[in-house]
Every structure is written in C-alpha cells, then in structure tokens.
C-alpha atoms as a PDB file:
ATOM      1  CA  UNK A   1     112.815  77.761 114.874  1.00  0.00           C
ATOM      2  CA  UNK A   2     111.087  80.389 117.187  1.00  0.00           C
ATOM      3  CA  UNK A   3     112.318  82.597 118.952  1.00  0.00           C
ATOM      4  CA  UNK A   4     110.814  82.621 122.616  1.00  0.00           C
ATOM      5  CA  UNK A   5     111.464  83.481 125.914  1.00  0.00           C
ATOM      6  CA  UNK A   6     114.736  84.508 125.537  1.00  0.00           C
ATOM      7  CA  UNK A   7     115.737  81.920 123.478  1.00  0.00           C
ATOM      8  CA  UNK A   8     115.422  79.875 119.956  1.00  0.00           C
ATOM      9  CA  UNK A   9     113.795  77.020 120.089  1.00  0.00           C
ATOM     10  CA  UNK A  10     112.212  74.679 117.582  1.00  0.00           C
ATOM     11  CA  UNK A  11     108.596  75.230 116.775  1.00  0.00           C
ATOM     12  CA  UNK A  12     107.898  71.628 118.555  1.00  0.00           C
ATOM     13  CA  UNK A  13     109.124  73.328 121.807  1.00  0.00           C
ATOM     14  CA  UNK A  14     107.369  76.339 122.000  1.00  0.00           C
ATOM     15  CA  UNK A  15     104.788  77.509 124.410  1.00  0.00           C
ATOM     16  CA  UNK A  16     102.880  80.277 125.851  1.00  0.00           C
ATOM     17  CA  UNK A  17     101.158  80.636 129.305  1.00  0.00           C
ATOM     18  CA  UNK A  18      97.973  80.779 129.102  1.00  0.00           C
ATOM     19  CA  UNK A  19      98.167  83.860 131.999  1.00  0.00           C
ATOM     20  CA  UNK A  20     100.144  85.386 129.118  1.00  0.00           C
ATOM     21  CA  UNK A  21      98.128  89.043 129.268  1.00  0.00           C
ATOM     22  CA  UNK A  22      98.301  88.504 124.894  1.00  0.00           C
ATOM     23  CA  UNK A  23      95.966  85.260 124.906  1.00  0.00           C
ATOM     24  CA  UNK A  24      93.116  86.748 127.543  1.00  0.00           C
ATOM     25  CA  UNK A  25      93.435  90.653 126.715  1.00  0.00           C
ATOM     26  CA  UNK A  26      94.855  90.894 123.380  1.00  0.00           C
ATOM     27  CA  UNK A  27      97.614  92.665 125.399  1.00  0.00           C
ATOM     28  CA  UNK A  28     100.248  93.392 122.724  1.00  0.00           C
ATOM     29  CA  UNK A  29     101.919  94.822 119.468  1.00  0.00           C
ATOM     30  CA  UNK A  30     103.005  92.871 116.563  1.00  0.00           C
ATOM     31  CA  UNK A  31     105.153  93.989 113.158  1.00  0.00           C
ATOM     32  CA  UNK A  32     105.200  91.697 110.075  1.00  0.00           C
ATOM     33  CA  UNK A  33     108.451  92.386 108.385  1.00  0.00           C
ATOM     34  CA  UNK A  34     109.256  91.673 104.542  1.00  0.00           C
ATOM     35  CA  UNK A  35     112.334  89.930 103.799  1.00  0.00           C
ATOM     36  CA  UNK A  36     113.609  90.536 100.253  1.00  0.00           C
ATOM     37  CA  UNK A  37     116.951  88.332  98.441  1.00  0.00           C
ATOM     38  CA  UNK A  38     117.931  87.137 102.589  1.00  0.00           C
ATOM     39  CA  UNK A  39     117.428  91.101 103.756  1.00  0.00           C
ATOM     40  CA  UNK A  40     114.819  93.196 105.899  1.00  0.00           C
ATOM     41  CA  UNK A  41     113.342  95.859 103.574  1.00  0.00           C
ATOM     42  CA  UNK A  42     112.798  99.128 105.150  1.00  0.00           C
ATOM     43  CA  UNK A  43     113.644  97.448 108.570  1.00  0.00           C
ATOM     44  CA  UNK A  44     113.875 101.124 110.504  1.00  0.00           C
ATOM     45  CA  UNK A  45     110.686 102.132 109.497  1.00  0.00           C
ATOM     46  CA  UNK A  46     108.986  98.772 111.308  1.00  0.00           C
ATOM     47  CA  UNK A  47     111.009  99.166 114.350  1.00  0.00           C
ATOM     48  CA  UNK A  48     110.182 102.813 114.406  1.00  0.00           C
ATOM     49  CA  UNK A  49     106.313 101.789 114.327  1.00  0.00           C
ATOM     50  CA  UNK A  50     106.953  98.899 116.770  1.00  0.00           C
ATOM     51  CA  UNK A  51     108.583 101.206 119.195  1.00  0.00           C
ATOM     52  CA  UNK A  52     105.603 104.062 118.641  1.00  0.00           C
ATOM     53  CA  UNK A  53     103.238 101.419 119.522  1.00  0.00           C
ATOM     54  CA  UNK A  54     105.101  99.860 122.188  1.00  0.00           C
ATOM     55  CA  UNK A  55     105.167 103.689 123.262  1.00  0.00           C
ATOM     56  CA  UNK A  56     101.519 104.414 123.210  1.00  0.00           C
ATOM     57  CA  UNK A  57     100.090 101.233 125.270  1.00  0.00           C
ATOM     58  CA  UNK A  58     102.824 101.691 127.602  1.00  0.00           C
ATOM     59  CA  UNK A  59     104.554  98.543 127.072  1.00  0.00           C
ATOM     60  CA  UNK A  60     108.247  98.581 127.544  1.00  0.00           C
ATOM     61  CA  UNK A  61     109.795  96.121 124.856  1.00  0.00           C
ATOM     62  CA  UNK A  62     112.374  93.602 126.230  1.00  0.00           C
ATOM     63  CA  UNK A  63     115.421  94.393 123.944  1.00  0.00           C
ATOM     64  CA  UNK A  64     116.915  97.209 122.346  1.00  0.00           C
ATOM     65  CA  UNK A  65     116.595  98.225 118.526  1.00  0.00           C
ATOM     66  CA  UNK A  66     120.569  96.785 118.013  1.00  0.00           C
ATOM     67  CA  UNK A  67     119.351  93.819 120.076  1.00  0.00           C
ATOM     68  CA  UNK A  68     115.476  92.600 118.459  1.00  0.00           C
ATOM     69  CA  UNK A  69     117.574  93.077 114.854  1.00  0.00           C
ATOM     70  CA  UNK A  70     120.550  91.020 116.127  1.00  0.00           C
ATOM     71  CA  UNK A  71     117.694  88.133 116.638  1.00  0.00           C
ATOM     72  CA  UNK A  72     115.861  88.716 113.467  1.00  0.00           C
ATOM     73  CA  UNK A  73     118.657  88.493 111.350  1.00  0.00           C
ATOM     74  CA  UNK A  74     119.340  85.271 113.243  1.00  0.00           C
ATOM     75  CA  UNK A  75     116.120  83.478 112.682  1.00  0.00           C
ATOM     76  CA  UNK A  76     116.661  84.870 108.541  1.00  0.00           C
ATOM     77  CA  UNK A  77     120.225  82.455 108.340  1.00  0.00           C
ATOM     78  CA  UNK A  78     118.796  79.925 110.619  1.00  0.00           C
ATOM     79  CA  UNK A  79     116.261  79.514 108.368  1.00  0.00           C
ATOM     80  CA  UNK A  80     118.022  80.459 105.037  1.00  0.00           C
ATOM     81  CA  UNK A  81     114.851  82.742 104.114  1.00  0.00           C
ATOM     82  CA  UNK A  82     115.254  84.403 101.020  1.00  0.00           C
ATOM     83  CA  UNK A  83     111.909  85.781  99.909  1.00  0.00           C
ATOM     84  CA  UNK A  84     110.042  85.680 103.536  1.00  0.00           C
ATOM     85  CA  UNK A  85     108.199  87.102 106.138  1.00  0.00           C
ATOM     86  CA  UNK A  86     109.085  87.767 109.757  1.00  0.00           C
ATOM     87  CA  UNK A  87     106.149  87.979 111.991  1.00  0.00           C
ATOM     88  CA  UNK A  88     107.326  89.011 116.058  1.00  0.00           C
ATOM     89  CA  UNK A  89     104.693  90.392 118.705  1.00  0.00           C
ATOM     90  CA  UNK A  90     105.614  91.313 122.411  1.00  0.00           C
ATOM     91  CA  UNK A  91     102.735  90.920 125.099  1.00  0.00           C
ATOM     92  CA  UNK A  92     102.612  92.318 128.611  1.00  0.00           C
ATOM     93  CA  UNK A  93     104.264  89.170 129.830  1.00  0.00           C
ATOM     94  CA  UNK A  94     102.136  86.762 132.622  1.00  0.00           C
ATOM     95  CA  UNK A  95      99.865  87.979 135.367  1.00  0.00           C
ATOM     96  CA  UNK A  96      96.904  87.327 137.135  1.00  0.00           C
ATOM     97  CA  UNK A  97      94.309  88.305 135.087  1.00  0.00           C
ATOM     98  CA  UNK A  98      93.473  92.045 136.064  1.00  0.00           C
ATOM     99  CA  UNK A  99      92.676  94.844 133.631  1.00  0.00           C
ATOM    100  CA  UNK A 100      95.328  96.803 135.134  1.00  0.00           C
ATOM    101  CA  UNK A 101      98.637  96.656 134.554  1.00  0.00           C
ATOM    102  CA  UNK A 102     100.297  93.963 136.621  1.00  0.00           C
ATOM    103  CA  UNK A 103     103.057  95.131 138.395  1.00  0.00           C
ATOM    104  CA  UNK A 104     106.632  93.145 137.746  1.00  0.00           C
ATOM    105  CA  UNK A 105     105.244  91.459 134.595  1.00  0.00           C
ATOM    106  CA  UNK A 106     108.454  90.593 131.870  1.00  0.00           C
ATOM    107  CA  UNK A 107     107.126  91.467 128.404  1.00  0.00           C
ATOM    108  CA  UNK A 108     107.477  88.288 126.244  1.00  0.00           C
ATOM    109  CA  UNK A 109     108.892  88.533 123.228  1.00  0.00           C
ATOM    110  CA  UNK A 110     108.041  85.870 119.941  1.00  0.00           C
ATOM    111  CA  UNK A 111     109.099  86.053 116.444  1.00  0.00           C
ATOM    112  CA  UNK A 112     109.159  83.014 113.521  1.00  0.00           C
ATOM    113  CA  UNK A 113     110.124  83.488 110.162  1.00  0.00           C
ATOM    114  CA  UNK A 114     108.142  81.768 107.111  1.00  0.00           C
ATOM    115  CA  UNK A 115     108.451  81.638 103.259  1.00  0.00           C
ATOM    116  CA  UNK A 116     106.466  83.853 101.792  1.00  0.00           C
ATOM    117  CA  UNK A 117     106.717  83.909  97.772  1.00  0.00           C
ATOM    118  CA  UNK A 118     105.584  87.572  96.331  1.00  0.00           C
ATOM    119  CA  UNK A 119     102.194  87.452  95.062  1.00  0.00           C
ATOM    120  CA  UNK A 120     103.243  88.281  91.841  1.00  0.00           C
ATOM    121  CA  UNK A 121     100.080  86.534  90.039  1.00  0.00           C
ATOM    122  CA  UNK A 122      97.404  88.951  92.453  1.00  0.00           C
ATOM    123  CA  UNK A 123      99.560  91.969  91.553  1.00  0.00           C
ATOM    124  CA  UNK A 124      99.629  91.136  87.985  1.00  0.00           C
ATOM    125  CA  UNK A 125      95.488  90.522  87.430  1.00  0.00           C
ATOM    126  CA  UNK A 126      94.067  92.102  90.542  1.00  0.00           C
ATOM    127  CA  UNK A 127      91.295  91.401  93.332  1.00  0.00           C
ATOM    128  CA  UNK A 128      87.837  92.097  93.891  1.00  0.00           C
ATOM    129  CA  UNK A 129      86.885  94.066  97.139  1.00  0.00           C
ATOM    130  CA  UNK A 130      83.437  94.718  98.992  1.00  0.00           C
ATOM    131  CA  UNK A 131      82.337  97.899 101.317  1.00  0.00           C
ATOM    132  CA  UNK A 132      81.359  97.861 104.853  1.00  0.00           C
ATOM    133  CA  UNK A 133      81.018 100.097 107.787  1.00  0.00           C
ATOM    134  CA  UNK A 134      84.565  99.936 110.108  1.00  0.00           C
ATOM    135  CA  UNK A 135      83.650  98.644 113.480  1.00  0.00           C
ATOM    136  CA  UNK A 136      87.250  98.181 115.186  1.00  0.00           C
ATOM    137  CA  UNK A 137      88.598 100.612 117.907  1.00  0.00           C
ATOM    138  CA  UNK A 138      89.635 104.302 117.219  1.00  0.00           C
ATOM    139  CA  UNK A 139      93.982 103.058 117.730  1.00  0.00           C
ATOM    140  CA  UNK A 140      93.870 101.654 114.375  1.00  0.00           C
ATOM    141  CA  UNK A 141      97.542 103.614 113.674  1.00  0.00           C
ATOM    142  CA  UNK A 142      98.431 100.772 116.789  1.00  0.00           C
ATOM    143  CA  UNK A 143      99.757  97.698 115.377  1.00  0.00           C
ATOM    144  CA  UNK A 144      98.177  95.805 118.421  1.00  0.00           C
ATOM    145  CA  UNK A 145      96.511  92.247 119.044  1.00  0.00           C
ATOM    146  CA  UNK A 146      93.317  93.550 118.684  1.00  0.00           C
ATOM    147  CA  UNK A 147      92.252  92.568 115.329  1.00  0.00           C
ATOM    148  CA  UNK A 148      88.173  90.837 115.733  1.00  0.00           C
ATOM    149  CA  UNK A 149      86.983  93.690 113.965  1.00  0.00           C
ATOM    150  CA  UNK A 150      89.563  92.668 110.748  1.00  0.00           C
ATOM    151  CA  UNK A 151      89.030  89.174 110.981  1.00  0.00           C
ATOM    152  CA  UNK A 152      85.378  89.512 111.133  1.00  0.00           C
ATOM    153  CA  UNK A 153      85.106  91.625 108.082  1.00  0.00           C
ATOM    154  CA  UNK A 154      87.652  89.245 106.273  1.00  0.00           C
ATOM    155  CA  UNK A 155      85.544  86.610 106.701  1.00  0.00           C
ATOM    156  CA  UNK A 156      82.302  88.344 105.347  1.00  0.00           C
ATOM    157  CA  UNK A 157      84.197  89.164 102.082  1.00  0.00           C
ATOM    158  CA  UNK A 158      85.131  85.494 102.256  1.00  0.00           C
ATOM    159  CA  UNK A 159      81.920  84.350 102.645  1.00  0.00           C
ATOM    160  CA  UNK A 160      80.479  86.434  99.642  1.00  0.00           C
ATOM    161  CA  UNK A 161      83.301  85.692  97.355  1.00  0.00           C
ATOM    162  CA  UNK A 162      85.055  88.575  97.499  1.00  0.00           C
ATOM    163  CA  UNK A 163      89.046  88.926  97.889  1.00  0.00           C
ATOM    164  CA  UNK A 164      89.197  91.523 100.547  1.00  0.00           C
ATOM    165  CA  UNK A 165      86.846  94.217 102.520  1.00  0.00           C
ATOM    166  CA  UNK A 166      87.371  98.534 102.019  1.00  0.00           C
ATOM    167  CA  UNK A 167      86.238  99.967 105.684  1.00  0.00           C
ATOM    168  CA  UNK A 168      84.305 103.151 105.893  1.00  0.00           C
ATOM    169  CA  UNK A 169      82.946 105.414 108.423  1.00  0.00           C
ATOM    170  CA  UNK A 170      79.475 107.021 108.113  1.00  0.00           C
ATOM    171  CA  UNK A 171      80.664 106.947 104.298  1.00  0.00           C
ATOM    172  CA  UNK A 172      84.406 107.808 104.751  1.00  0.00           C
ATOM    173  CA  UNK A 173      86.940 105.347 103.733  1.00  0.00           C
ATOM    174  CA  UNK A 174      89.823 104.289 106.019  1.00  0.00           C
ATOM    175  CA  UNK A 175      91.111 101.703 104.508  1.00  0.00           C
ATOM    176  CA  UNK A 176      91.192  97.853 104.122  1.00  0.00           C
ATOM    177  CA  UNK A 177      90.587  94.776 106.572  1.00  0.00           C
ATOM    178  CA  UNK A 178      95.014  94.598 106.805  1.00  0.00           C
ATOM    179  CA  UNK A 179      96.287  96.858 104.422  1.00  0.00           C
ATOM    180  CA  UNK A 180      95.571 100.623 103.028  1.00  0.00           C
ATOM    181  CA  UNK A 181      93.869 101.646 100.386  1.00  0.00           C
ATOM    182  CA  UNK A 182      94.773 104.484  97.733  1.00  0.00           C
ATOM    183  CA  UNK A 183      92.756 105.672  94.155  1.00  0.00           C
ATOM    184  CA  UNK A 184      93.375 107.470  91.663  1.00  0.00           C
ATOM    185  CA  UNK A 185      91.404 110.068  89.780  1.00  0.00           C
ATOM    186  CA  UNK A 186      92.497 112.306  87.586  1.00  0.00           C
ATOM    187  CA  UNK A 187      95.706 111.612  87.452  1.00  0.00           C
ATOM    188  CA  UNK A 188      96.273 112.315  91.499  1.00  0.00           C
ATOM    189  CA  UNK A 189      96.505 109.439  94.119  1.00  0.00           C
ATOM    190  CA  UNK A 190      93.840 110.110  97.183  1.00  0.00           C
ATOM    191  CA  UNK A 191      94.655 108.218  99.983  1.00  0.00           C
ATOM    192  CA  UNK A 192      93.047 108.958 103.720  1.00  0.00           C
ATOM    193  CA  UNK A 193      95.511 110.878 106.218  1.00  0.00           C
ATOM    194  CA  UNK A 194      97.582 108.926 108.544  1.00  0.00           C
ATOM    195  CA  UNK A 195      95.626 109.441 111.747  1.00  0.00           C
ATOM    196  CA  UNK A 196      94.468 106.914 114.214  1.00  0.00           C
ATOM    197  CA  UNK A 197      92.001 106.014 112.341  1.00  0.00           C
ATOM    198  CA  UNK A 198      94.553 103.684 109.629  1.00  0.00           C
ATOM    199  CA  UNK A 199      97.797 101.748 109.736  1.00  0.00           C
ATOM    200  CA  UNK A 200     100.489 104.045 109.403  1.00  0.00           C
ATOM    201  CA  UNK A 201     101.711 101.566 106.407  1.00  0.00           C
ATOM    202  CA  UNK A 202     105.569 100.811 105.725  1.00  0.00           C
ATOM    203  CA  UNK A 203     104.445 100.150 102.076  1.00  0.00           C
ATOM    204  CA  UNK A 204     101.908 103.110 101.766  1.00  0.00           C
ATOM    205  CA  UNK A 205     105.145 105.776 102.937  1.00  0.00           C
ATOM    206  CA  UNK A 206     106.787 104.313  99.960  1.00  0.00           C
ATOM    207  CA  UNK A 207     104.337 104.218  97.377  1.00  0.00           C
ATOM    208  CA  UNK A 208     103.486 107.919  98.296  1.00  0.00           C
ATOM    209  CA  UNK A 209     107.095 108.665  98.121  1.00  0.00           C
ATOM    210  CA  UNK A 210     107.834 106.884  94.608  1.00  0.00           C
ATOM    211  CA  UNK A 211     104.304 108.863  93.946  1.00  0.00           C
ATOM    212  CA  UNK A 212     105.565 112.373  94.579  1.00  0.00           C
ATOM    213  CA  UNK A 213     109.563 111.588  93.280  1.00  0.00           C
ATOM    214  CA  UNK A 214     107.659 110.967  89.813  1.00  0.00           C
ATOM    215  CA  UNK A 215     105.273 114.391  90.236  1.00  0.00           C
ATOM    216  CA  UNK A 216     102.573 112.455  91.228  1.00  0.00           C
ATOM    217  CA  UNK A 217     100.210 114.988  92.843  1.00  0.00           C
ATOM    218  CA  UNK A 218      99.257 113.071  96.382  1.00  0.00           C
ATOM    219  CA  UNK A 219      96.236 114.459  98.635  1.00  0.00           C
ATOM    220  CA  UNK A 220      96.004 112.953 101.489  1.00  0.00           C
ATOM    221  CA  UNK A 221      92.589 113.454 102.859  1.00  0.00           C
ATOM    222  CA  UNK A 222      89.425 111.262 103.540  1.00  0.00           C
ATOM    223  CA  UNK A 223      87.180 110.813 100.758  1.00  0.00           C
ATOM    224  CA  UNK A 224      83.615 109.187 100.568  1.00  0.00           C
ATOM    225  CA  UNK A 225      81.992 106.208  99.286  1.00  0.00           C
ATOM    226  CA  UNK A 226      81.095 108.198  96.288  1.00  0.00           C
ATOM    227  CA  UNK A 227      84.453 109.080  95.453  1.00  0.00           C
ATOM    228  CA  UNK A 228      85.826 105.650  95.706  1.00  0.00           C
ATOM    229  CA  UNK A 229      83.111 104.076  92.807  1.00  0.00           C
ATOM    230  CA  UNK A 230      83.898 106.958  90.517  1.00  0.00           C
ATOM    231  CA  UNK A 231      87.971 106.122  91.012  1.00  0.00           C
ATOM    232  CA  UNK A 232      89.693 105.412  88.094  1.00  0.00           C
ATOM    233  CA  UNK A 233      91.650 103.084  89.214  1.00  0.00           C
ATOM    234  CA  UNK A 234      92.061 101.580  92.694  1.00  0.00           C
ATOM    235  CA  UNK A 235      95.151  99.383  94.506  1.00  0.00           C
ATOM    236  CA  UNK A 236      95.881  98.462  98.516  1.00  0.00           C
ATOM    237  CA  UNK A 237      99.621  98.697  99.482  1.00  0.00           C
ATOM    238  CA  UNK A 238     100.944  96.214 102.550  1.00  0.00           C
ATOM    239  CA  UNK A 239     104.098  94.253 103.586  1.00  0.00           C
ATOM    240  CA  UNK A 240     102.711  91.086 102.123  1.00  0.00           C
ATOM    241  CA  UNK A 241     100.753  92.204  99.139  1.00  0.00           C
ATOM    242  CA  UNK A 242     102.518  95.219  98.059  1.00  0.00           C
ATOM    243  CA  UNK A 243     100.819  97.023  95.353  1.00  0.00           C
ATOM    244  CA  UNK A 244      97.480  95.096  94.559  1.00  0.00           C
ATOM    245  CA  UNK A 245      95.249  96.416  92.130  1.00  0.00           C
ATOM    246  CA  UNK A 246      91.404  96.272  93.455  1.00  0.00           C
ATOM    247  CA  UNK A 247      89.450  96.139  90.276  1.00  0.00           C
ATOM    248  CA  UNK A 248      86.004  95.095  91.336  1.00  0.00           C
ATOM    249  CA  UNK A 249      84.252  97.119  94.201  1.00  0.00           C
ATOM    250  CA  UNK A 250      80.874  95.674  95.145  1.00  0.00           C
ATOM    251  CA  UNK A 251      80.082  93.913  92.137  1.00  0.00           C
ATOM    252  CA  UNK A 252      80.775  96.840  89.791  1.00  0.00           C
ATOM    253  CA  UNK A 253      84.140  97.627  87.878  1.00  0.00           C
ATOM    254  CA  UNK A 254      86.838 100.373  88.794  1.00  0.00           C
ATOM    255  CA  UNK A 255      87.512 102.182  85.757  1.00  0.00           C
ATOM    256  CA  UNK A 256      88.179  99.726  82.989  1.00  0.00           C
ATOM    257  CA  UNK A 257      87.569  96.774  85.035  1.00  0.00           C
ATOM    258  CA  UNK A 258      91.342  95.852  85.046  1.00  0.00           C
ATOM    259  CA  UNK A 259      94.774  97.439  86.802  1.00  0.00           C
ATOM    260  CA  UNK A 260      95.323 100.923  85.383  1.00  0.00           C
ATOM    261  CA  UNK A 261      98.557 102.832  84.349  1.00  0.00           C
ATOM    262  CA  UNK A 262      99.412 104.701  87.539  1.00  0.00           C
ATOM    263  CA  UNK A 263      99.137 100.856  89.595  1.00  0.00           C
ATOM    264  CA  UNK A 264     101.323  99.761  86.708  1.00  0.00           C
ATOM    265  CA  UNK A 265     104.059 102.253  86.995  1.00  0.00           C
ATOM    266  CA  UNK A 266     104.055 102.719  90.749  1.00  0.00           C
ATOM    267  CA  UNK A 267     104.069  98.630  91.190  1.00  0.00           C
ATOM    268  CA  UNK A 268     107.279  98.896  88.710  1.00  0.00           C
ATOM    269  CA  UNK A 269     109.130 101.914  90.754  1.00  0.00           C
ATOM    270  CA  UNK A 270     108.471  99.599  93.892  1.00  0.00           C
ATOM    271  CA  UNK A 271     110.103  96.557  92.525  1.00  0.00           C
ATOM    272  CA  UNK A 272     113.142  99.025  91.527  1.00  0.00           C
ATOM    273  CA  UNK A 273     113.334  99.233  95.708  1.00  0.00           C
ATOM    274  CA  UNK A 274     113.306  95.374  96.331  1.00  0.00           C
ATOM    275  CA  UNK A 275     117.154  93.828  96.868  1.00  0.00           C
ATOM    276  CA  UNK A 276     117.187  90.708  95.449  1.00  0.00           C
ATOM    277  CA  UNK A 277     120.892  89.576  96.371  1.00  0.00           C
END
C-alpha cells in the first residue's frame, strides 16, 4: 500500500502527474525512516529534519507532526513491517512548469513502507570505498530531490568495483555518496562539522553521542585527504547501513585492512539502542 494523495492505496493504483513540480524540478524533501521490532527509531529526530528542510525551501508540508506519524504508523500495521524502512517525500504539488513558485499549488505527500533486513553481513566484514571530488549543490544538510550528483558518483564506484564513494572538496572530506563518514585516529573519532555542506545524519547524532557517553574524545572538524589514508580505522553511519566499517580506500587498506575496535564497540552500543519487540 502507498500512501498518496490523501489516501492509501495499493501500489497498482498509484500515480503522479507528470506537472508534479518533484518529476520536472526535483522540487521536494524526502526522509527514509528505520523501523526496528514494528517501531520508528528515533522518529523525532527525522521529523525534526523533515520539517527544517521543509522550512528552508519554503515548502509548507500538508499535515501536522501528530498527523504524517498517525499515517506512518498506519502503513507499519498495514503492512506488518517488522525490520523495515519507510521512505515518504512531499513535492510542491502540480503547476505549470515555471521556476517560480506556483501560486495555489497543494504539496503532495507519498510514503511506502518496504522490508528492509539489517545488513548485518556488510557491518560484520566491511566495504571498500573510492575518493572523488563532491560536485552536488552547497544544501547538502537539505534532504531534497536533488540527488544526480550522488547517483552519479555511486555509479562510478560501481563501475570500478568499489562498494561506495568518500566526497571531498579541494581535498576536504564531506562525506559519502548517502551516508557520513567518521575515522578514527588515535583513539578520537574525526568526523566533518554539520554544516551545509553534509547530511545532518539521524545515525551520525547517535554514534557521536554513544561516542562521547563512553569518553570518546569527538572533533568535529574537516580533515583532508591525507588524514583520511593515515586513519586507523574508518566506518559510514546511515538509516539503512548503520555503522559500516570502510576498510579499503582507493585500493589501499585502512589500518589493518579489517573493522577496528572503536567500529566494533560503537556498532555494539548502537545495537543496545535498537527495540526489537
């Protein structure tokens, strides 16, 4: 079932316009919530993003906090999800097409729900990653449609064989293709600042959090190319991967060549988080 239009319908029925402002400008925000044992985890934090981003493009979202849950949580015991993802975006609604904002356009609202088992076996042996320069838009802390730049440097790491791509600019990492990026050297976690220029990640807040609650020192601050190959260990943190540990960068190994200790212990304090009733 989908939930469209002001109404759930089944996946058969659903359609978009294709003057929807989403499918010709991109027009839109989108959250990808993690559903744990049947339950949203850390459900305020993605509606607080969702409503900062709604905020910040100027889009007015179509129900209230109380109300988008009230639908969620439907679509989770419609579907009997227990280990699942939620994926909703809200566009500008149908207009003309016009760069500016149409006047009297109804934002649309969509949001399915699919199984999504944990990816335990990733977590458990790690992924390889490759380097290249960022090229998307300077609103990357916007959870919007616009996402060419990610898809296009997802596909080069594809191409080459690699698992995933860590973005840079001028030689500073941000972060990677859909998910951040954090290393650890000497004991600290490094991790670049929360600006526009990454994802202000669900995951990443509580990583950093478990981080600091165990006297983990935690800098965030940009750090260079350099830095990154002389990490001890490396991991990217998102709602679908979690904690993975990264432990091939271009070819060459972080550290030992295998997950370290800190991704070990902070990957168990997260799973101490998870409901799984």
């Amino acid at each position: 079932m989908i939930w469209i239009d002001d109404r759930l319908v089944p996946e058969s029925s659903a359609s978009v316009s294709y003057m929807d402002r989403g499918y010709y400008f991109g027009d839109g925000i989108y959250e990808v919530f993690r559903v744990y044992g049947g339950r949203m985890y850390e459900a305020d934090a993605h509606y607080e993003r969702l409503e900062r981003s709604a905020r910040e493009i100027g889009l007015k979202l179509p129900y209230t906090r109380k109300e988008t849950d009230a639908i969620l949580v439907s679509l989770i015991e419609r579907e009997k999800a227990r280990n699942a993802t939620i994926y909703m975006q809200v566009t500008r609604g149908v207009a003309p097409r016009s760069h500016a904002f149409p006047a009297g356009a109804k934002p649309v609202m969509m949001a399915y729900c699919n199984d999504t088992p944990r990816p335990t076996p990733t977590m458990e042996k790690g992924i390889t990653a490759i380097t290249r320069p960022d090229i998307r838009w300077l609103r990357c802390d916007l959870k919007t449609l616009n996402l060419l730049g990610s898809v296009l440097a997802k596909q080069e790491a594809a191409e080459l064989g690699a698992d995933d791509v860590i973005l840079h600019r001028d030689g500073v990492v941000t972060e990677c293709s859909a998910s951040n990026l954090i290393i650890v050297k000497d004991g600290a976690l490094h991790t670049h600042p929360a600006d526009h220029l990454i994802l202000h990640g669900i995951t990443r807040a509580v990583v950093l959090r478990l981080a600091r609650e165990r006297g983990v020192e935690v800098r965030e601050r940009p750090f260079t190319l350099e830095e990154l190959r002389k990490a001890d260990e490396a991991f990217l943190t998102s709602t679908i991967m979690e904690i993975t540990p990264i432990v091939q960068i271009d070819g060459l190994p972080v550290g030992g060549g295998e997950p370290g200790p800190f991704t070990h212990r902070l990957q168990h304090d997260f799973e101490a988080t998870i409901p799984h009733n």
